[in-house]
Protein backbone atom coordinates (compact mmCIF):
# COMPACT_ATOMS: atom_id res chain seq x y z
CA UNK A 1 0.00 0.00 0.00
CA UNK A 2 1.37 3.32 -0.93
CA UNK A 3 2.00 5.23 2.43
CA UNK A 4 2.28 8.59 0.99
CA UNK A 5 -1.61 8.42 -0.37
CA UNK A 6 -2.77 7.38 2.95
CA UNK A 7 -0.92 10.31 4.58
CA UNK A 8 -2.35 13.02 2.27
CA UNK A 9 -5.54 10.80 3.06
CA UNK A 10 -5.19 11.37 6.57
CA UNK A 11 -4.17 15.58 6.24
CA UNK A 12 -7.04 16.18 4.20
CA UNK A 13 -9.40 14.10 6.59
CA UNK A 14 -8.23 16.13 9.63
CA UNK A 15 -8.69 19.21 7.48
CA UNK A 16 -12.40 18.09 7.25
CA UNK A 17 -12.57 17.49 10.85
CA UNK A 18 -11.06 21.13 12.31
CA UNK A 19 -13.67 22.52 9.35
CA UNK A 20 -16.64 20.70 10.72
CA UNK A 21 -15.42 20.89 14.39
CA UNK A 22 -15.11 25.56 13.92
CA UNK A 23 -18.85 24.88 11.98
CA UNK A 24 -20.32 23.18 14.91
CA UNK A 25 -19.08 25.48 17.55
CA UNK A 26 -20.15 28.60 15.30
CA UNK A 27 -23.42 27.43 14.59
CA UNK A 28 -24.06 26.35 18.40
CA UNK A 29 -23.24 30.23 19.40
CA UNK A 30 -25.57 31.70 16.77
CA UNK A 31 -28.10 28.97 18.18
CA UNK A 32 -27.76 30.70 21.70
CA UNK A 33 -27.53 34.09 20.27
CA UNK A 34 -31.41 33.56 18.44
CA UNK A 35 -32.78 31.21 21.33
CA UNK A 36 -31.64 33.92 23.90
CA UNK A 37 -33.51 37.18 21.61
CA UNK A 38 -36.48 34.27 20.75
CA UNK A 39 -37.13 34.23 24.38
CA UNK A 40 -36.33 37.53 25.16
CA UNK A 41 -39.34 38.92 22.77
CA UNK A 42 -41.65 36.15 23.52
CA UNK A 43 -43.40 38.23 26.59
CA UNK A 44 -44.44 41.29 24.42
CA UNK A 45 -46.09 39.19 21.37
CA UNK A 46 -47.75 37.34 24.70
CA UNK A 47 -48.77 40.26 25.73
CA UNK A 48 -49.89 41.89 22.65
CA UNK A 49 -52.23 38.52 21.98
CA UNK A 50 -53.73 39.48 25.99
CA UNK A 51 -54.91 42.72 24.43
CA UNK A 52 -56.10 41.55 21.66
CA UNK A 53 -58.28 38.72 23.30
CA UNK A 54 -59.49 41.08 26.54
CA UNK A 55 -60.39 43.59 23.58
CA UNK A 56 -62.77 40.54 21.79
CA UNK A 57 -65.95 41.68 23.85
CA UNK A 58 -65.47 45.36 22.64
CA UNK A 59 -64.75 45.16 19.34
CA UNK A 60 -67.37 43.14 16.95
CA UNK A 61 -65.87 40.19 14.62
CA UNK A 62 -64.98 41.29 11.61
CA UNK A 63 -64.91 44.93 12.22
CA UNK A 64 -61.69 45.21 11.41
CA UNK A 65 -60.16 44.39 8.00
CA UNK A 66 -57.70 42.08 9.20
CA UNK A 67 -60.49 39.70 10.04
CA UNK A 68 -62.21 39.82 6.85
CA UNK A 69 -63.27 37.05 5.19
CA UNK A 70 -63.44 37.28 1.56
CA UNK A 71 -64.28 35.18 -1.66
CA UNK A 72 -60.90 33.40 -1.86
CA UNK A 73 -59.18 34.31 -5.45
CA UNK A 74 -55.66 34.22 -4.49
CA UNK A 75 -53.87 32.81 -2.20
CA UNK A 76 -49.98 33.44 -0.84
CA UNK A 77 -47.64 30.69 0.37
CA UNK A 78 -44.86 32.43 2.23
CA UNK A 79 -42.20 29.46 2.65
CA UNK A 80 -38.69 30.13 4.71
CA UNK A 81 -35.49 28.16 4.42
CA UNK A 82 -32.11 28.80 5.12
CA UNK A 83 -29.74 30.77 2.61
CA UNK A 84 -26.74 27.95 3.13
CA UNK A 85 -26.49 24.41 3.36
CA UNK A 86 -25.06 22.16 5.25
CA UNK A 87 -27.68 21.74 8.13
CA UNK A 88 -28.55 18.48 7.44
CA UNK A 89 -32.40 17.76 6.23
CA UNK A 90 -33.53 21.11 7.23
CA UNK A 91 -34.30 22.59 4.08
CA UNK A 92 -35.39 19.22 2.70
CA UNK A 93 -38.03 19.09 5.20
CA UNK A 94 -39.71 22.16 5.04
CA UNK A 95 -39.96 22.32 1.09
CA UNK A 96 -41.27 18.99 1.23
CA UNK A 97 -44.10 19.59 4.21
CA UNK A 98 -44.59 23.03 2.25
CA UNK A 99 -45.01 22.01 -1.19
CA UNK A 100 -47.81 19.33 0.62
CA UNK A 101 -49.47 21.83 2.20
CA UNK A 102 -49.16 24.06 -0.79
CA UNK A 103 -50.98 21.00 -2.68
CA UNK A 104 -53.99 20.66 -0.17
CA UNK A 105 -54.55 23.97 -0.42
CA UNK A 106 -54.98 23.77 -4.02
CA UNK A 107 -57.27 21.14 -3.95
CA UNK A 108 -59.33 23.25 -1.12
CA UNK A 109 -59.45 25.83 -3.16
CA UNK A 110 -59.52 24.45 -6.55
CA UNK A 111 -60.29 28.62 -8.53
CA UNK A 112 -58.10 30.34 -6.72
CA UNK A 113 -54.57 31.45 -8.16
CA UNK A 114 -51.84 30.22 -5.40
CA UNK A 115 -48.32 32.77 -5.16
CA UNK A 116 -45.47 31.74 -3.49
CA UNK A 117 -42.83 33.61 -1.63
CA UNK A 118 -40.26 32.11 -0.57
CA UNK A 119 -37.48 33.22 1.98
CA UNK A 120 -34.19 32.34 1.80
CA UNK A 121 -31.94 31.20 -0.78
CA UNK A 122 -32.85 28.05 -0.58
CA UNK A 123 -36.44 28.03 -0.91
CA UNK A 124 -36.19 30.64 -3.76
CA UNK A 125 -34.05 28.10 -5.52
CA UNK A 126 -36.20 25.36 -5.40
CA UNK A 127 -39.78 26.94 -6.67
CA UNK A 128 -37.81 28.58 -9.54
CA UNK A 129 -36.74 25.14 -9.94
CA UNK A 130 -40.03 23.99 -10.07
CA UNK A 131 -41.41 27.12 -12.06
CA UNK A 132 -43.70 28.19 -9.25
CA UNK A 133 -45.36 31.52 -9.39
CA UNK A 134 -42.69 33.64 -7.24
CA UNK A 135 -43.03 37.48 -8.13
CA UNK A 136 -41.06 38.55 -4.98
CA UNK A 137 -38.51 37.03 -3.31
CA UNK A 138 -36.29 37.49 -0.14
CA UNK A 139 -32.88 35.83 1.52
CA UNK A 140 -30.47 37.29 4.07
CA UNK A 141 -32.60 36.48 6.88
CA UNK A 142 -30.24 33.75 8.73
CA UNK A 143 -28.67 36.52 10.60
CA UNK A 144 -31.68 38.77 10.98
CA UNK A 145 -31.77 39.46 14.75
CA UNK A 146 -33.46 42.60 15.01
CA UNK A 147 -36.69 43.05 14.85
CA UNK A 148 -36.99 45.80 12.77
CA UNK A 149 -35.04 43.27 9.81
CA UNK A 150 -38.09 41.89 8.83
CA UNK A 151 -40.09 44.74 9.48
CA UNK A 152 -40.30 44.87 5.15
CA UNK A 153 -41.59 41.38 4.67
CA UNK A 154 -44.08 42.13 7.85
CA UNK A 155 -45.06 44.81 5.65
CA UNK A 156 -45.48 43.51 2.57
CA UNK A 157 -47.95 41.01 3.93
CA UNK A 158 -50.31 43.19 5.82
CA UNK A 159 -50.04 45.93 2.86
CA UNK A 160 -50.98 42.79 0.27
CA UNK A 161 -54.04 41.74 2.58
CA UNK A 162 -55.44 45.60 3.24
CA UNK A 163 -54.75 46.23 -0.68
CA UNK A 164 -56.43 42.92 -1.59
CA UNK A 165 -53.95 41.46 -3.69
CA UNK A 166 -54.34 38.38 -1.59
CA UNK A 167 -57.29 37.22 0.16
CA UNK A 168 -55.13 34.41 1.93
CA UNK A 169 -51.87 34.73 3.80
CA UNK A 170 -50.02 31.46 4.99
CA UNK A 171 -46.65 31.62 6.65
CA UNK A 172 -44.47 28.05 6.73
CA UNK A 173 -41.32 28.15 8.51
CA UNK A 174 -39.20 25.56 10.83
CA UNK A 175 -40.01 25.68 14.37
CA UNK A 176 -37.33 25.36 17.00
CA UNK A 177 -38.37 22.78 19.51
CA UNK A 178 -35.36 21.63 20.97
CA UNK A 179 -31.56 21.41 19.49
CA UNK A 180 -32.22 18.25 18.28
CA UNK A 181 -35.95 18.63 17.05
CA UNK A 182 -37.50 20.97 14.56
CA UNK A 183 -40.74 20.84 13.14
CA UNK A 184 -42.35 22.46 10.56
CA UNK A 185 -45.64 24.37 10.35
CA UNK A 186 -47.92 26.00 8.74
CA UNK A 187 -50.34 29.38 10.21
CA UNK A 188 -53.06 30.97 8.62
CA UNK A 189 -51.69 34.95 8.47
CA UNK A 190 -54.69 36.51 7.13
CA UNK A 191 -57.26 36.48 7.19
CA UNK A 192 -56.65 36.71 11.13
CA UNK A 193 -57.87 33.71 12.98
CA UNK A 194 -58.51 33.76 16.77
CA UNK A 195 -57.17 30.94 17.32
CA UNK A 196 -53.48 32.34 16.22
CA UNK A 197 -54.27 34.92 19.13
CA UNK A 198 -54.95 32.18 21.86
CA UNK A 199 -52.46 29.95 20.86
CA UNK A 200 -49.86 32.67 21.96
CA UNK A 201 -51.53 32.87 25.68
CA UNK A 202 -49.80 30.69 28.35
CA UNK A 203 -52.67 31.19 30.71
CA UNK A 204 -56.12 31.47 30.86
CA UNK A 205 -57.71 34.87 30.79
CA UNK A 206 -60.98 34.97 32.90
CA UNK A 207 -64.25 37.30 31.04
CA UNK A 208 -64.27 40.02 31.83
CA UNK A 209 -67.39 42.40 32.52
CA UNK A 210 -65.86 45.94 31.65
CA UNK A 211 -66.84 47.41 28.68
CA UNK A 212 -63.84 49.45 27.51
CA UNK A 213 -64.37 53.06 25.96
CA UNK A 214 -62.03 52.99 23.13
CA UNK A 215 -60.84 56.08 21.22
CA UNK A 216 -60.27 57.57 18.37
CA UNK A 217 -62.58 54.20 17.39
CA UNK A 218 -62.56 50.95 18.64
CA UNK A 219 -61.71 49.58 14.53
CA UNK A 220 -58.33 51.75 14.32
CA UNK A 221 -57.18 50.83 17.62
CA UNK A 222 -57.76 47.38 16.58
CA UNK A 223 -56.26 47.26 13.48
CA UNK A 224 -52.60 49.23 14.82
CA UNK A 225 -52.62 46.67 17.76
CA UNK A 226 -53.06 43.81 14.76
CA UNK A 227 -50.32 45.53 12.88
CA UNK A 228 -48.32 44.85 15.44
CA UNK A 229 -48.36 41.49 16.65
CA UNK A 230 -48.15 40.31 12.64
CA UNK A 231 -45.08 42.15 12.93
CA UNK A 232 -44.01 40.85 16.06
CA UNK A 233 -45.52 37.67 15.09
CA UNK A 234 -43.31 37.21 12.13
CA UNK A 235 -40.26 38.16 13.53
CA UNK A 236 -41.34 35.13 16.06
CA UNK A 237 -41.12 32.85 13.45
CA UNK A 238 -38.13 33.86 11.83
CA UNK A 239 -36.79 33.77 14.79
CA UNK A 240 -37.35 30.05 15.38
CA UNK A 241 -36.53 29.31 12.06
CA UNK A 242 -33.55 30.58 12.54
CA UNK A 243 -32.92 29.00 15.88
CA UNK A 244 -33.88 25.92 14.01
CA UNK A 245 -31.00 26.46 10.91
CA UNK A 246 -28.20 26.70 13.69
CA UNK A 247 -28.95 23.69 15.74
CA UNK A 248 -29.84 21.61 12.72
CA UNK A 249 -26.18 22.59 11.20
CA UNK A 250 -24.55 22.51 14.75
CA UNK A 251 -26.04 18.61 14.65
CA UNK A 252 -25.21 17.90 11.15
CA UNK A 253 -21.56 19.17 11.62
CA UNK A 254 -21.02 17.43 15.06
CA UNK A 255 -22.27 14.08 13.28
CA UNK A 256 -19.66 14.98 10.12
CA UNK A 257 -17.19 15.35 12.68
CA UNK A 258 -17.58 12.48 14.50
CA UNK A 259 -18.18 10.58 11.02
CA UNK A 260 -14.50 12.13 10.37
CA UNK A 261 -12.80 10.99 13.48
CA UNK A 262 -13.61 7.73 12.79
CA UNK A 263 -12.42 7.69 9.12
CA UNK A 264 -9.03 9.56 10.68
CA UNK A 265 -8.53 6.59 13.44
CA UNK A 266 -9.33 4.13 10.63
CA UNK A 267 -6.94 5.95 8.48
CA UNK A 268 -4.27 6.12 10.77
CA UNK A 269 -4.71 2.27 11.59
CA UNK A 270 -4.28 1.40 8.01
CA UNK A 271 -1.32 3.95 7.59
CA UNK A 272 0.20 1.77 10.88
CA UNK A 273 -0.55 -1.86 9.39
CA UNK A 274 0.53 -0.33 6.31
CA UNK A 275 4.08 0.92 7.47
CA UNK A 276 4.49 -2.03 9.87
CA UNK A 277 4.29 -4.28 6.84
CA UNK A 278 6.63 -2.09 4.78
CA UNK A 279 9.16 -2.47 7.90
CA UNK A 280 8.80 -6.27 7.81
CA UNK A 281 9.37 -6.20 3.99
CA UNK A 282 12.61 -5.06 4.62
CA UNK A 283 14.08 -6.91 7.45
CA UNK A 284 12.80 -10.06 5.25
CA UNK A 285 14.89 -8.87 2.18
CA UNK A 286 17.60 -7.71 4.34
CA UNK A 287 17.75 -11.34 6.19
CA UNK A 288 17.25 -13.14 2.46
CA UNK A 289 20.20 -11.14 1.32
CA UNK A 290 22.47 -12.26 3.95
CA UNK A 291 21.99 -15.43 3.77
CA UNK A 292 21.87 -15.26 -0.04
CA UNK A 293 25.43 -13.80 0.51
CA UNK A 294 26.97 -16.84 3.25
């Protein structure tokens, strides 16, 4: 066996395993970084969906726009991935459990012209891929971490409901559950559902009998406070995708490392056998020889 190839073997193998070791502890600090900020801005979108649920006996259903329900003609898909690889099945699974959803909806609502916009470079890739019907598109957001970074997607999405360019909003994204689960879901933007509100309530909130006076009028109160928590909302959910992305590569990366190490001790076994054998070789020859020559 030709020592020299396992030896470049075994360089470019421990090159592999310092790049995947640096990946792994990089990805677990941007992990902590978005889990920390996730949690951190939990307590105001909590508190923004308390508002809006004391304000339910006040303001009538469907008074405000953001709860309208209209004769569905088109539909958007938003759909976020990450804008790199190497995190495993990350991306795989959330284009696959989006482009099912994506189909049910289609069949739900057989007339009605489905959009998709996907986030991150990923998920842009793959529906152009697939010649989807993307008109807009946006990527960068694996290191959003202010809020105020997707404040223009946020936007977008409550401007395309009030304007009626869409008379369905869905939002599918990876949720972080733990660093070595995600899942992926799928909520119903717009038209606002009440359920989205009182999923985002840890506790019970007992009826109340007060009838609130609301001014300037109980609709544009309700319909700033909505603004809000979509925004708030949204960063929520980027957030935990993005959460998501850096445990999913920190995993992927620790299992390429360890996949690594073993190849390296294997390599280095070989390379042992290999130069023991080469060392036996020539104390054979070198003992042949000798007594070749008495």
């Amino acid at each position: 066996m030709d020592l020299r190839a396992v030896k470049v073997k075994i360089g470019s193998v421990k090159n592999i395993t310092e790049i995947t070791a640096a990946l792994e502890t990089f990805s677990a600090l941007k992990m902590r970084k978005t889990q920390k900020r996730f949690n951190e801005t939990k307590e105001f979108r909590i508190t923004m969906a308390r508002i809006l649920k004391r304000l339910d006996k006040s303001l009538k259903e469907n008074e405000s726009v953001f709860l309208e329900k209209r004769k569905v003609e088109k539909i958007l898909v938003c759909v976020v991935a990450s804008d790199r690889g190497f995190c495993g099945p990350f991306n795989l699974n959330v284009l696959r459990f989006a482009s099912n959803k994506v189909k049910e909806i289609r069949k739900e609502y057989k007339n009605a012209l489905v959009e998709i916009l996907p986030i991150g470079k990923k998920a842009i890739s793959y529906y152009k891929k697939n010649k989807e019907n993307v008109k807009r598109e946006y990527f960068g957001i694996g290191d959003f971490f202010e809020y105020g970074q997707v404040k223009e997607i946020a936007d977008f999405l409550v401007a395309s409901f009030l304007d009626k360019d869409f008379d369905k909003i869905y939002f599918i994204y990876n949720g972080f559950i733990s660093s070595f689960l995600q899942k992926a879901k799928c909520v119903e933007l717009f038209p606002l559902n009440k359920s989205i509100i009182e999923n985002f309530i840890e506790e019970e909130i007992e009826d109340e009998e007060v009838e609130y006076i609301l001014e300037p009028t109980s609709r544009r109160i309700l319909d700033e406070a909505v603004s809000k928590f979509i925004l708030y909302l949204i960063y929520q959910f980027v957030l935990s995708a993005n959460t998501a992305e850096h445990s999913a590569r920190m995993m992927a990366m620790k299992s390429a490392s360890d996949n690594a190490s073993s190849i390296l001790d294997e390599l280095r076994l070989e390379y042992n056998k290999a130069r023991q054998q080469n060392i036996t070789n020539e104390v054979i020859e070198i003992s042949s020889t000798k007594e070749a020559m008495g």
